[in-house]
PDB file of N, CA and C in Angstrom:
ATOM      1  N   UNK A   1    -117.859  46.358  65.003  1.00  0.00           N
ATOM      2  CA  UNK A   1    -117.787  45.114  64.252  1.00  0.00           C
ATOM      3  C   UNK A   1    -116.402  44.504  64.471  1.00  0.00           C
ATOM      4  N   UNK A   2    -116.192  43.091  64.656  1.00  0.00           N
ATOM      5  CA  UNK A   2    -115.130  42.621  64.712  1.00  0.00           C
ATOM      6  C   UNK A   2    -114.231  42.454  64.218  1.00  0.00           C
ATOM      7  N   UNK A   3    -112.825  42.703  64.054  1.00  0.00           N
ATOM      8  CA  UNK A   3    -111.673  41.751  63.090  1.00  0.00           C
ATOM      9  C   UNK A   3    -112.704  40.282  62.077  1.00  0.00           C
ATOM     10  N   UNK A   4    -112.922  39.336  62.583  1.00  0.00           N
ATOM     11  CA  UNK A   4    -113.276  38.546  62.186  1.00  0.00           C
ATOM     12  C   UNK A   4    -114.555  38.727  60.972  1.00  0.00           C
ATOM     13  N   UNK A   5    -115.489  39.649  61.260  1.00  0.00           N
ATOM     14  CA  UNK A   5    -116.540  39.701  60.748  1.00  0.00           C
ATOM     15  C   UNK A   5    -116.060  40.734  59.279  1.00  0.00           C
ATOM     16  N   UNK A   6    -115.497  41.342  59.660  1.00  0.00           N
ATOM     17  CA  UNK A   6    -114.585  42.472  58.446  1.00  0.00           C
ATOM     18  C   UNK A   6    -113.821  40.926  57.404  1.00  0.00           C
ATOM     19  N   UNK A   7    -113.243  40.398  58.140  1.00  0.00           N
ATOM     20  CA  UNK A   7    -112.569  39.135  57.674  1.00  0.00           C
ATOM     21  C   UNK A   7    -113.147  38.127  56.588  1.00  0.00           C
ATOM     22  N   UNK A   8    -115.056  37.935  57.239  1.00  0.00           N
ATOM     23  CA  UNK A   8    -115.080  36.969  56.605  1.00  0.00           C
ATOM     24  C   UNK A   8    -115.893  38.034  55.141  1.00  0.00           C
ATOM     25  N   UNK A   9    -115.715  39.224  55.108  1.00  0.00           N
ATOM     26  CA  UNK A   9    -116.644  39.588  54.076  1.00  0.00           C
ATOM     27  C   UNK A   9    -115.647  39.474  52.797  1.00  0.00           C
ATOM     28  N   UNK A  10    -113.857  39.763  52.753  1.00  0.00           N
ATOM     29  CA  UNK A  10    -113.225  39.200  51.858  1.00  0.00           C
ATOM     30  C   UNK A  10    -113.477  37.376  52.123  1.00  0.00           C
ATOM     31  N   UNK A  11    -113.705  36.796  52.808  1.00  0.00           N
ATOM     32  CA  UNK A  11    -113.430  35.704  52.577  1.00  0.00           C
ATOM     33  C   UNK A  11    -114.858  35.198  50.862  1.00  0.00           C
ATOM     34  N   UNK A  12    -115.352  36.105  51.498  1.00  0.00           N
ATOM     35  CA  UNK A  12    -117.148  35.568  51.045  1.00  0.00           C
ATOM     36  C   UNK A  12    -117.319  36.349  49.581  1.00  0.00           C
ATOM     37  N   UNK A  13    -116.484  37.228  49.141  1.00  0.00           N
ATOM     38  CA  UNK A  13    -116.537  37.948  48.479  1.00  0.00           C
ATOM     39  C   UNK A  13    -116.898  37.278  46.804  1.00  0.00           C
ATOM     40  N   UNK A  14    -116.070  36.111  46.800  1.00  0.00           N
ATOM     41  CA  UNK A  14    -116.415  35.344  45.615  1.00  0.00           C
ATOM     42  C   UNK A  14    -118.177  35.296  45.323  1.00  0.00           C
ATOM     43  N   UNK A  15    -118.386  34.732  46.864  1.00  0.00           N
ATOM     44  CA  UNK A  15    -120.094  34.522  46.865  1.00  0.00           C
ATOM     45  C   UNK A  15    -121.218  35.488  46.553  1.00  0.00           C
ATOM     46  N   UNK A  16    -120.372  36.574  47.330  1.00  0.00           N
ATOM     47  CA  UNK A  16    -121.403  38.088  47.104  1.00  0.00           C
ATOM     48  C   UNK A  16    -121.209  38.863  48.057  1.00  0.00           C
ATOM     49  N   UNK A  17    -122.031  39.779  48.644  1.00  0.00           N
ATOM     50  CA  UNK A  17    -121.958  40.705  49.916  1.00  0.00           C
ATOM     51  C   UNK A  17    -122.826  40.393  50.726  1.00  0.00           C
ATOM     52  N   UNK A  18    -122.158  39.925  51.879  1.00  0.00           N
ATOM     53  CA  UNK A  18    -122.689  39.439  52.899  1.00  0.00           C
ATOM     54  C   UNK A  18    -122.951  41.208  53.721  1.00  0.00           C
ATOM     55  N   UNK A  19    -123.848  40.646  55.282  1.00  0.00           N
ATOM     56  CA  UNK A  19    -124.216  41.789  56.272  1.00  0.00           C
ATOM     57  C   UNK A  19    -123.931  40.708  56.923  1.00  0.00           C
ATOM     58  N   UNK A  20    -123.215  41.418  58.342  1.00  0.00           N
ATOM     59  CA  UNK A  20    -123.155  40.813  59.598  1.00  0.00           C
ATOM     60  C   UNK A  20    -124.666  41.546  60.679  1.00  0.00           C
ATOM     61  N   UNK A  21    -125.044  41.264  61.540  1.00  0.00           N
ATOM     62  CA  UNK A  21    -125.890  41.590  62.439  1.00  0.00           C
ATOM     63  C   UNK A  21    -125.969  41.159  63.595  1.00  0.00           C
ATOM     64  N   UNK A  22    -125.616  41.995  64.616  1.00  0.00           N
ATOM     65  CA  UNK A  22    -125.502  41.024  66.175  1.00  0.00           C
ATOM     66  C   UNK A  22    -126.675  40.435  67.008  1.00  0.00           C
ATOM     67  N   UNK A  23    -126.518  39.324  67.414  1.00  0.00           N
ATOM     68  CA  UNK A  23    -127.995  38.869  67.871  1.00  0.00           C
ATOM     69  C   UNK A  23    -126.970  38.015  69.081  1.00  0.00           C
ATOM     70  N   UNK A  24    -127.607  37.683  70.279  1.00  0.00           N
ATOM     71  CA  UNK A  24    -126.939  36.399  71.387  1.00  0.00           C
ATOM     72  C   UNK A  24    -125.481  36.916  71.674  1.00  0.00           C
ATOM     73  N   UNK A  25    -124.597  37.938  71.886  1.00  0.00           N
ATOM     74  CA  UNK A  25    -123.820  37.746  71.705  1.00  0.00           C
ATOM     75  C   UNK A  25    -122.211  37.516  70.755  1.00  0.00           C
ATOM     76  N   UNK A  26    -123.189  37.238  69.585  1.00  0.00           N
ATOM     77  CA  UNK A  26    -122.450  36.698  68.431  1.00  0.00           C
ATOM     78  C   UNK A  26    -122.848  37.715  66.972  1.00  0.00           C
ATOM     79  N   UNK A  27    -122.880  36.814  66.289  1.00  0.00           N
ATOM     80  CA  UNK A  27    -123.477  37.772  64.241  1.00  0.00           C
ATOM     81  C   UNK A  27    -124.044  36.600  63.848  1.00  0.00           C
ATOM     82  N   UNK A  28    -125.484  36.892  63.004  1.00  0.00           N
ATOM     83  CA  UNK A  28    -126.270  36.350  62.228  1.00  0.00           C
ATOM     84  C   UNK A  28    -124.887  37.025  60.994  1.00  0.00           C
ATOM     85  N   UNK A  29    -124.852  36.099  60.343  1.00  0.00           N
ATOM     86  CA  UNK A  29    -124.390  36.323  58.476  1.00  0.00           C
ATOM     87  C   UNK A  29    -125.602  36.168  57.799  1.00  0.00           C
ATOM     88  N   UNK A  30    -125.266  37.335  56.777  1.00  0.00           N
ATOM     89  CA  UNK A  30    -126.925  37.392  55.892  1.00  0.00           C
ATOM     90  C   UNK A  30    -126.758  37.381  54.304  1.00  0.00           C
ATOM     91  N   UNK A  31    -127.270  37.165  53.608  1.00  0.00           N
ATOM     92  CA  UNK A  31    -127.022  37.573  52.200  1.00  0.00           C
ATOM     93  C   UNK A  31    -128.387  37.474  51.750  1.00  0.00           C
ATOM     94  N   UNK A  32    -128.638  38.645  51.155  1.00  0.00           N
ATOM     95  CA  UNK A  32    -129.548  38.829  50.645  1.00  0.00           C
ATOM     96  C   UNK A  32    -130.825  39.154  51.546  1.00  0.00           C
ATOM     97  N   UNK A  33    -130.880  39.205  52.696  1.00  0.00           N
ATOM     98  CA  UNK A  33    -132.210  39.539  53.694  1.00  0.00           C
ATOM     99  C   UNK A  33    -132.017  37.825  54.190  1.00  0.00           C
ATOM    100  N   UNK A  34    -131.074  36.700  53.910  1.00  0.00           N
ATOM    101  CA  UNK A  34    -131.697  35.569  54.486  1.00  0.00           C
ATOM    102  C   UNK A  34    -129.977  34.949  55.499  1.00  0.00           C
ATOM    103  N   UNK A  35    -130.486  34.569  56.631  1.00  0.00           N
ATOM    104  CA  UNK A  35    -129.534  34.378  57.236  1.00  0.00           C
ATOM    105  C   UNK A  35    -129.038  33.020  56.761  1.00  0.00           C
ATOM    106  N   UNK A  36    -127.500  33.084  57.082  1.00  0.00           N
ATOM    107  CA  UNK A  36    -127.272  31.609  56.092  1.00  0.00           C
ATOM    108  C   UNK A  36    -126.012  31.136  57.454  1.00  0.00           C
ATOM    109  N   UNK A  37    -125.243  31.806  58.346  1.00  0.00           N
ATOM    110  CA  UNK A  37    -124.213  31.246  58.856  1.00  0.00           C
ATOM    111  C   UNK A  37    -124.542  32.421  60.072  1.00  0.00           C
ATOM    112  N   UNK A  38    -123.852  31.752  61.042  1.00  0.00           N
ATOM    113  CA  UNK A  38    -123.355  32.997  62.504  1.00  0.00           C
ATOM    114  C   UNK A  38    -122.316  32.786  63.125  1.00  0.00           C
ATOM    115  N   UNK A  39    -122.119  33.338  63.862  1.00  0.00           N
ATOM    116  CA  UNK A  39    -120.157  33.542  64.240  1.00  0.00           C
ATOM    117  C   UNK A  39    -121.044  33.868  65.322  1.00  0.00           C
ATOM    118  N   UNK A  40    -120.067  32.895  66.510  1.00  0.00           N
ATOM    119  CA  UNK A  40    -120.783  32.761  67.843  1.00  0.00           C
ATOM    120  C   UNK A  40    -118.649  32.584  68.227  1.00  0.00           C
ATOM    121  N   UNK A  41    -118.320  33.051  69.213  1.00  0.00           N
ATOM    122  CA  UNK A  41    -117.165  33.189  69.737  1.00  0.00           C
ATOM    123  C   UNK A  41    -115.645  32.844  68.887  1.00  0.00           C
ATOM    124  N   UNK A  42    -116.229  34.053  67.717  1.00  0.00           N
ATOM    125  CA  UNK A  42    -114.773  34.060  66.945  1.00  0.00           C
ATOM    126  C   UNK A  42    -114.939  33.047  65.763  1.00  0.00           C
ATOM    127  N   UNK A  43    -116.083  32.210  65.769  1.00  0.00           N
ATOM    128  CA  UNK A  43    -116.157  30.959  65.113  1.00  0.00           C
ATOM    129  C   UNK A  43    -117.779  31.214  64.221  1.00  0.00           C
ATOM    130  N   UNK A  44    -117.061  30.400  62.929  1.00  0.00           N
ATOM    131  CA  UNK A  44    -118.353  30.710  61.787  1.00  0.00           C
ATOM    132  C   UNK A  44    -118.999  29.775  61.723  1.00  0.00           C
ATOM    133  N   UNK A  45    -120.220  29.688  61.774  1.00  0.00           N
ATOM    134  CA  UNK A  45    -120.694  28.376  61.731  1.00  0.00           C
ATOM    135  C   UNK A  45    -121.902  28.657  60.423  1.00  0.00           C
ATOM    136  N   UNK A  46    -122.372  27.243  59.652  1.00  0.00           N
ATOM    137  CA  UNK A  46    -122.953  27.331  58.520  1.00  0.00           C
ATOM    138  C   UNK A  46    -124.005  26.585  58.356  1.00  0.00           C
ATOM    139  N   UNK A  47    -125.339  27.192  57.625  1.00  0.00           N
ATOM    140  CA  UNK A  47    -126.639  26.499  57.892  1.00  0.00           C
ATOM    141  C   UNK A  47    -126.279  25.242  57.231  1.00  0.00           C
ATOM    142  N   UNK A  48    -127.106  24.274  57.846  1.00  0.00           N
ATOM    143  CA  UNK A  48    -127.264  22.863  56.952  1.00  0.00           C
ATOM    144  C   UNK A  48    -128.894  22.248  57.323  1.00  0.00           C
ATOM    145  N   UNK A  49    -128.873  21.384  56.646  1.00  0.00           N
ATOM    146  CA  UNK A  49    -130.376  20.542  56.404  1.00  0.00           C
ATOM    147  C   UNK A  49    -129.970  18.956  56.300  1.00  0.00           C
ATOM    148  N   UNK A  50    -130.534  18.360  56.477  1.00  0.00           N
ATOM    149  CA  UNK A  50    -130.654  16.887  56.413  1.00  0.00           C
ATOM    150  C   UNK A  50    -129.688  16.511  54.946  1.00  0.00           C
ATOM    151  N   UNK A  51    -130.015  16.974  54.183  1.00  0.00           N
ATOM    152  CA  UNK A  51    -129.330  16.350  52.921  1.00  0.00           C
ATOM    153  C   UNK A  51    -128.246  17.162  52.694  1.00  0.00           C
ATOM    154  N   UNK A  52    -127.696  18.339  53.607  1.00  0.00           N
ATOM    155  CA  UNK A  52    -126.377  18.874  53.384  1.00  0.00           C
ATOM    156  C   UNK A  52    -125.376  18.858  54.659  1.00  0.00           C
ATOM    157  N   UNK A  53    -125.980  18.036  56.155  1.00  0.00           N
ATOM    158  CA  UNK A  53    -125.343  17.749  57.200  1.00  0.00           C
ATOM    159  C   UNK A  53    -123.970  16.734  57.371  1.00  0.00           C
ATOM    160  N   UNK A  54    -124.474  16.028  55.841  1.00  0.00           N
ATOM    161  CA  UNK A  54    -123.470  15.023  55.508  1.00  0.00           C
ATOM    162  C   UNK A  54    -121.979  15.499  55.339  1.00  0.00           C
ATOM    163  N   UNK A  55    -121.950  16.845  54.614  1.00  0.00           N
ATOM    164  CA  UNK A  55    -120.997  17.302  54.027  1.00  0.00           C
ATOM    165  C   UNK A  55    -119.415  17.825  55.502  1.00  0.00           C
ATOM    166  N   UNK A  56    -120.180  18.088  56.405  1.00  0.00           N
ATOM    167  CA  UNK A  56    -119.644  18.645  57.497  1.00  0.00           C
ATOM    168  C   UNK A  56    -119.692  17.541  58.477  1.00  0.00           C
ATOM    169  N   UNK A  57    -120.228  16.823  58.515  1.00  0.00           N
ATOM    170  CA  UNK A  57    -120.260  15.473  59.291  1.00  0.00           C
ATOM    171  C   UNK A  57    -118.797  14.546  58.873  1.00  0.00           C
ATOM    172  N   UNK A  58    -118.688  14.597  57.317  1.00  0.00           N
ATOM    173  CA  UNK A  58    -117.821  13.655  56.888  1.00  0.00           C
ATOM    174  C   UNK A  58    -116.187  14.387  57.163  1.00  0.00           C
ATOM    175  N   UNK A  59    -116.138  16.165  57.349  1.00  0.00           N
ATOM    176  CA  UNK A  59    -114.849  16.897  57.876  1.00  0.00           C
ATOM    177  C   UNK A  59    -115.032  16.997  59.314  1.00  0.00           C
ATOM    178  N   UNK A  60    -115.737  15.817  60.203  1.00  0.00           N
ATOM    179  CA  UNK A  60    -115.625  16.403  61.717  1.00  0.00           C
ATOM    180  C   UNK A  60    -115.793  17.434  62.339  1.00  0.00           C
ATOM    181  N   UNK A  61    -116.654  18.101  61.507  1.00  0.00           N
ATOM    182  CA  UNK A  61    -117.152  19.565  61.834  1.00  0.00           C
ATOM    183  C   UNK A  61    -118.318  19.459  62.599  1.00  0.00           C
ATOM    184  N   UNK A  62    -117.985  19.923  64.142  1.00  0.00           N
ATOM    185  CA  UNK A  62    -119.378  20.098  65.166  1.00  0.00           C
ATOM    186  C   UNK A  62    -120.993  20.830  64.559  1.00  0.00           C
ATOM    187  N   UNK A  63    -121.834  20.723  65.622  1.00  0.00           N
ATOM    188  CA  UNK A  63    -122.940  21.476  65.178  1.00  0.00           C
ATOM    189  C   UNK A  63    -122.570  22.636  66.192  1.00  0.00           C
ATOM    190  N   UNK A  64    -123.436  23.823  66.052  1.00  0.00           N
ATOM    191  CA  UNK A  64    -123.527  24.625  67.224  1.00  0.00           C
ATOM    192  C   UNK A  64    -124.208  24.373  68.318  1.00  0.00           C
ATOM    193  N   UNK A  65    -123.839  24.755  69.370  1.00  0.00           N
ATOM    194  CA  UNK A  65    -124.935  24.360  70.559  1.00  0.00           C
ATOM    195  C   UNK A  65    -124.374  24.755  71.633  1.00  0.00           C
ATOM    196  N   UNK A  66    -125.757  25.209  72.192  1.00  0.00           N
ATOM    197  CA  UNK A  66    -125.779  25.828  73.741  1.00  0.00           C
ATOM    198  C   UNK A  66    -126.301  25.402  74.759  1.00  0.00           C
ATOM    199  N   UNK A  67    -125.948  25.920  75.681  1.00  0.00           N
ATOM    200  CA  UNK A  67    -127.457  25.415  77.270  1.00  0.00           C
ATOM    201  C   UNK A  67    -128.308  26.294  77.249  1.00  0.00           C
ATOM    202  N   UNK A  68    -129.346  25.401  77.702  1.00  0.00           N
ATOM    203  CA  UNK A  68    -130.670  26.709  77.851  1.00  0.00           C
ATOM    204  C   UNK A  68    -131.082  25.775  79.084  1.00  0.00           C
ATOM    205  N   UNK A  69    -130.921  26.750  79.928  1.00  0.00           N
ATOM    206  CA  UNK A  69    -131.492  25.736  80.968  1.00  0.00           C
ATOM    207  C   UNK A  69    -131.056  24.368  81.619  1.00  0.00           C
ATOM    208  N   UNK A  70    -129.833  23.916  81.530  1.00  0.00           N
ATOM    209  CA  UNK A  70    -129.311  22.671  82.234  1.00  0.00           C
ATOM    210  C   UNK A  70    -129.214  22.130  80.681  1.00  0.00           C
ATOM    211  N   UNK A  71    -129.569  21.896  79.676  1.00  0.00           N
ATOM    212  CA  UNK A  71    -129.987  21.444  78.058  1.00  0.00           C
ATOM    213  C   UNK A  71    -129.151  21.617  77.164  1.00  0.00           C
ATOM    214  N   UNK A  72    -128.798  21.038  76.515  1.00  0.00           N
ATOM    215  CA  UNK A  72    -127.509  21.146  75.075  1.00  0.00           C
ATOM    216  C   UNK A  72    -129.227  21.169  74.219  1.00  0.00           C
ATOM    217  N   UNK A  73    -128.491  22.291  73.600  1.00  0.00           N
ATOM    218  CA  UNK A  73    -129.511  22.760  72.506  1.00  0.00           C
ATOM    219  C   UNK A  73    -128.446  22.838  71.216  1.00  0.00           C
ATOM    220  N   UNK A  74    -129.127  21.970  70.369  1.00  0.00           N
ATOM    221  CA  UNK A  74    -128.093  21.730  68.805  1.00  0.00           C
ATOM    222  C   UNK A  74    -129.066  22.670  67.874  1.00  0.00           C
ATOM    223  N   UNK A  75    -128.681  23.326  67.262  1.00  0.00           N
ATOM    224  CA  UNK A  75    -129.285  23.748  66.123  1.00  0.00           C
ATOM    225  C   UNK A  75    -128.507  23.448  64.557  1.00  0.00           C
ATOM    226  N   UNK A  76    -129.057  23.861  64.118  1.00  0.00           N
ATOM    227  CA  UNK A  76    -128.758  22.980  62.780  1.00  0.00           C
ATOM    228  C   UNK A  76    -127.528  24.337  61.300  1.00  0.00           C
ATOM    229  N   UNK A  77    -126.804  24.427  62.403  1.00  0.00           N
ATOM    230  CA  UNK A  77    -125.398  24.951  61.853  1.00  0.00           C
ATOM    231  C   UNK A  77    -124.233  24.154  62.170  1.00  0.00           C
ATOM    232  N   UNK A  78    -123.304  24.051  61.510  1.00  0.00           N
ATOM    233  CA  UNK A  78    -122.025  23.383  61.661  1.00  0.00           C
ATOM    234  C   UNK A  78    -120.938  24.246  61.213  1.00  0.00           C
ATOM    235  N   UNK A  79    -120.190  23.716  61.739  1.00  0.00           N
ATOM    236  CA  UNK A  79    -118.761  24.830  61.798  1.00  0.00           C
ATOM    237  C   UNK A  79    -118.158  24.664  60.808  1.00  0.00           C
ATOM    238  N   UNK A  80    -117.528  25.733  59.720  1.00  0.00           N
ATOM    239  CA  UNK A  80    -117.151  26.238  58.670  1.00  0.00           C
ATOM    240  C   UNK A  80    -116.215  25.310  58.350  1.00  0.00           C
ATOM    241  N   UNK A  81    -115.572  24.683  57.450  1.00  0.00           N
ATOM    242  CA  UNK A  81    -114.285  24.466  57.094  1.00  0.00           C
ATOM    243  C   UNK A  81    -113.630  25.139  57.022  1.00  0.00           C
ATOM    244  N   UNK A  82    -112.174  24.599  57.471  1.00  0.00           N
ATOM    245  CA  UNK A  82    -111.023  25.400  57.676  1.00  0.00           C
ATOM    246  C   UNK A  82    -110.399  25.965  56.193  1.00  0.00           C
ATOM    247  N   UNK A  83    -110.750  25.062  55.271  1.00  0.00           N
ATOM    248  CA  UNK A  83    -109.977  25.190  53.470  1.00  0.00           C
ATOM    249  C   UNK A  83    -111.114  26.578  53.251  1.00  0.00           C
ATOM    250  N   UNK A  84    -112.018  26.952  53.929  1.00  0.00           N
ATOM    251  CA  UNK A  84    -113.009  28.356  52.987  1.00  0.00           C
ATOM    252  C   UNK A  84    -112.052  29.379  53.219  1.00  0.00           C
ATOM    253  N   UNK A  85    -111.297  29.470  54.045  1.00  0.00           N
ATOM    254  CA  UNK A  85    -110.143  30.658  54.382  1.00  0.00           C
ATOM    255  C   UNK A  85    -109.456  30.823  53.329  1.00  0.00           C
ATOM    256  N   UNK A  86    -109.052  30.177  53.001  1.00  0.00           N
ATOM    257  CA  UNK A  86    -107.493  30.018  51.640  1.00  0.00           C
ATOM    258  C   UNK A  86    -108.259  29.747  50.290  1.00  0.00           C
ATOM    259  N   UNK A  87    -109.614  29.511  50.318  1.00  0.00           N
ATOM    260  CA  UNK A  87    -109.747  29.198  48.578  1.00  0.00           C
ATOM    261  C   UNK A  87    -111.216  29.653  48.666  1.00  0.00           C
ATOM    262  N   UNK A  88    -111.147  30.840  47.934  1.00  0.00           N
ATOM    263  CA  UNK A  88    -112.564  31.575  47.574  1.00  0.00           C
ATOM    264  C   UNK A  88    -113.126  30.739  46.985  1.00  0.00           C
ATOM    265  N   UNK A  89    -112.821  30.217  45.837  1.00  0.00           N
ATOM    266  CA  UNK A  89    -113.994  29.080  44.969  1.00  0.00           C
ATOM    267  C   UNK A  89    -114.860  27.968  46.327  1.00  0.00           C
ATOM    268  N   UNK A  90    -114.062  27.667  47.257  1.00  0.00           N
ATOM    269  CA  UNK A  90    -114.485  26.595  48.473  1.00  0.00           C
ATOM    270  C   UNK A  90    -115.230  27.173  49.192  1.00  0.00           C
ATOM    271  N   UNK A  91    -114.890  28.808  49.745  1.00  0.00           N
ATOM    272  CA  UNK A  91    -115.858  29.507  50.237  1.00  0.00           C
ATOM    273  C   UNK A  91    -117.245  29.834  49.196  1.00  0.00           C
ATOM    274  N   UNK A  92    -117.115  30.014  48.332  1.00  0.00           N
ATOM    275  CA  UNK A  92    -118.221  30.376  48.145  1.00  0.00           C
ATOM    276  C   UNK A  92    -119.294  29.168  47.619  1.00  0.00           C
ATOM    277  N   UNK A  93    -118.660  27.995  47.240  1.00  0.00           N
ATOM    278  CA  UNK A  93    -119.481  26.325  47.461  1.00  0.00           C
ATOM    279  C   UNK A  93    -120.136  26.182  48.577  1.00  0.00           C
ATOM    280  N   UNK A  94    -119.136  26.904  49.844  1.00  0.00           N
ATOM    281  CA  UNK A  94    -119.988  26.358  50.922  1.00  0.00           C
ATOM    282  C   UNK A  94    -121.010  27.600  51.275  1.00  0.00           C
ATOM    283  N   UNK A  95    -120.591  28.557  51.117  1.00  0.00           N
ATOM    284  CA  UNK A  95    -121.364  29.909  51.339  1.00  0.00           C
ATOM    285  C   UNK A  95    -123.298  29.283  50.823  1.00  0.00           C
ATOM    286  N   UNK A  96    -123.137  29.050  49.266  1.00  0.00           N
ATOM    287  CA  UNK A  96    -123.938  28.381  48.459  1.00  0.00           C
ATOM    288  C   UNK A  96    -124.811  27.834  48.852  1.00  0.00           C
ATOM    289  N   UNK A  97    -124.040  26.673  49.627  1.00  0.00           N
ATOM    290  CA  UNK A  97    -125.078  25.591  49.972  1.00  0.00           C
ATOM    291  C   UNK A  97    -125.917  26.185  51.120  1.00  0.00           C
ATOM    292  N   UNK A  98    -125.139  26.325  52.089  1.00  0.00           N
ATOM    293  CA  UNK A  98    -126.095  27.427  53.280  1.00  0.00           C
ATOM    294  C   UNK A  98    -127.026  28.032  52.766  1.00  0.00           C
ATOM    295  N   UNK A  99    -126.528  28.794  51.884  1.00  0.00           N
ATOM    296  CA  UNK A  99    -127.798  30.033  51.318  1.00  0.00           C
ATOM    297  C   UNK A  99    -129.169  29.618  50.854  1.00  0.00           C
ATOM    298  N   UNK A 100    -128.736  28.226  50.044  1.00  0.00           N
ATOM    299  CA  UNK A 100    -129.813  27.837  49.764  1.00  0.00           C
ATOM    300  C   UNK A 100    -130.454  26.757  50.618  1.00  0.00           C
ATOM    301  N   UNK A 101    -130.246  26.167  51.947  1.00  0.00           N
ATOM    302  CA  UNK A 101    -130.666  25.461  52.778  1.00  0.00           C
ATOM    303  C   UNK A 101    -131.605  26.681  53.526  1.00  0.00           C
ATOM    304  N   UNK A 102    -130.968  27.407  53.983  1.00  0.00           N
ATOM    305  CA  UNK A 102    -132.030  29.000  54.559  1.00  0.00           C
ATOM    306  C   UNK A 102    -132.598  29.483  53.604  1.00  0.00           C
ATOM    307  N   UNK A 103    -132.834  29.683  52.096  1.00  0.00           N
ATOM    308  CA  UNK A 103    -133.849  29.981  51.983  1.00  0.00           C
ATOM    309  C   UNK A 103    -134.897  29.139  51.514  1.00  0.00           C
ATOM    310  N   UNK A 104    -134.561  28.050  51.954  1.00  0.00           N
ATOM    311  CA  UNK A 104    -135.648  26.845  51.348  1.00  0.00           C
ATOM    312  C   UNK A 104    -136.412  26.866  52.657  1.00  0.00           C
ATOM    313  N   UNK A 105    -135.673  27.030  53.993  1.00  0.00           N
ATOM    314  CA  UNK A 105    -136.216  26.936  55.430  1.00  0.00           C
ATOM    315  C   UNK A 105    -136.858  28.469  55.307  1.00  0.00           C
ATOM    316  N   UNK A 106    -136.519  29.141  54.777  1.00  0.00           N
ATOM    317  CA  UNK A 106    -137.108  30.704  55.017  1.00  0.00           C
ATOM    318  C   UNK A 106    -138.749  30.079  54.656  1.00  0.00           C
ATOM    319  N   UNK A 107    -139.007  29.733  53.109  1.00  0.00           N
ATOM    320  CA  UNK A 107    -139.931  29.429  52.659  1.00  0.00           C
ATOM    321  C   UNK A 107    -140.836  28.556  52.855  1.00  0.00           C
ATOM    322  N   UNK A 108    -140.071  27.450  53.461  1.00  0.00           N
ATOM    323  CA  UNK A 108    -141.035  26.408  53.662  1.00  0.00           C
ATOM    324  C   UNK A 108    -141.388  26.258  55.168  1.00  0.00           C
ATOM    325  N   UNK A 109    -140.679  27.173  56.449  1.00  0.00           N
ATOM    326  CA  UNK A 109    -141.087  27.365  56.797  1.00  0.00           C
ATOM    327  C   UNK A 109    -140.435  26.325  58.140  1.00  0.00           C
ATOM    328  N   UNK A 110    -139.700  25.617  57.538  1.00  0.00           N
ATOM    329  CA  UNK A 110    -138.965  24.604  58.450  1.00  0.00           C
ATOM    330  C   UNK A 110    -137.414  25.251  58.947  1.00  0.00           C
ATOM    331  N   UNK A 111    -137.225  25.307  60.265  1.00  0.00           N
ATOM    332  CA  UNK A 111    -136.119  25.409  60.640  1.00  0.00           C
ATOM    333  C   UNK A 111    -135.114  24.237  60.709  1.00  0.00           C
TER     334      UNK A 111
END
């Protein structure tokens, strides 16, 4: 397990106890059995949905995305704010919102 991933479990700690799990290369972040963020090259990135894309859109925070095939493939994570490092109450707002954007997608079935 990485420096980083050891890292973000004090960061998250306000929120609860996270599991890291390696998948691509990188870590699915989990809480509770539901994935909510992944750390893809050192970098955390955090679920969002249509009505919480705003929030990370308005701090210039990218989405994730890869090639598959010649293809920019976006999926619907955005990269952490830099303030969740230094202020547990901020981490765990944003921890929050993720959690509950994945498990509304867990349930309903929408990625």
């Amino acid at each position: 397990m990485s420096e980083f991933i050891e890292y973000l479990e004090e960061v998250f700690d306000q929120f609860g106890q996270i599991r890291a799990r390696k998948m691509f290369g990188g870590y699915g972040i989990y809480h509770d059995g539901v994935m909510f963020g992944l750390v893809a090259d050192e970098t955390l990135y955090l679920k969002a949905d249509e009505n919480t894309a705003n929030y990370f859109v308005s701090k210039g925070l990218g989405q994730f995305e890869y090639d598959k095939g010649g293809k920019t493939v976006k999926m619907s994570y955005y990269m952490a704010p830099a303030e969740i490092y230094d202020d547990p109450e901020e981490a765990a707002l944003w921890a929050r919102r993720a959690y509950e954007v994945a498990t509304l997608a867990k349930t309903t079935g929408k990625r």
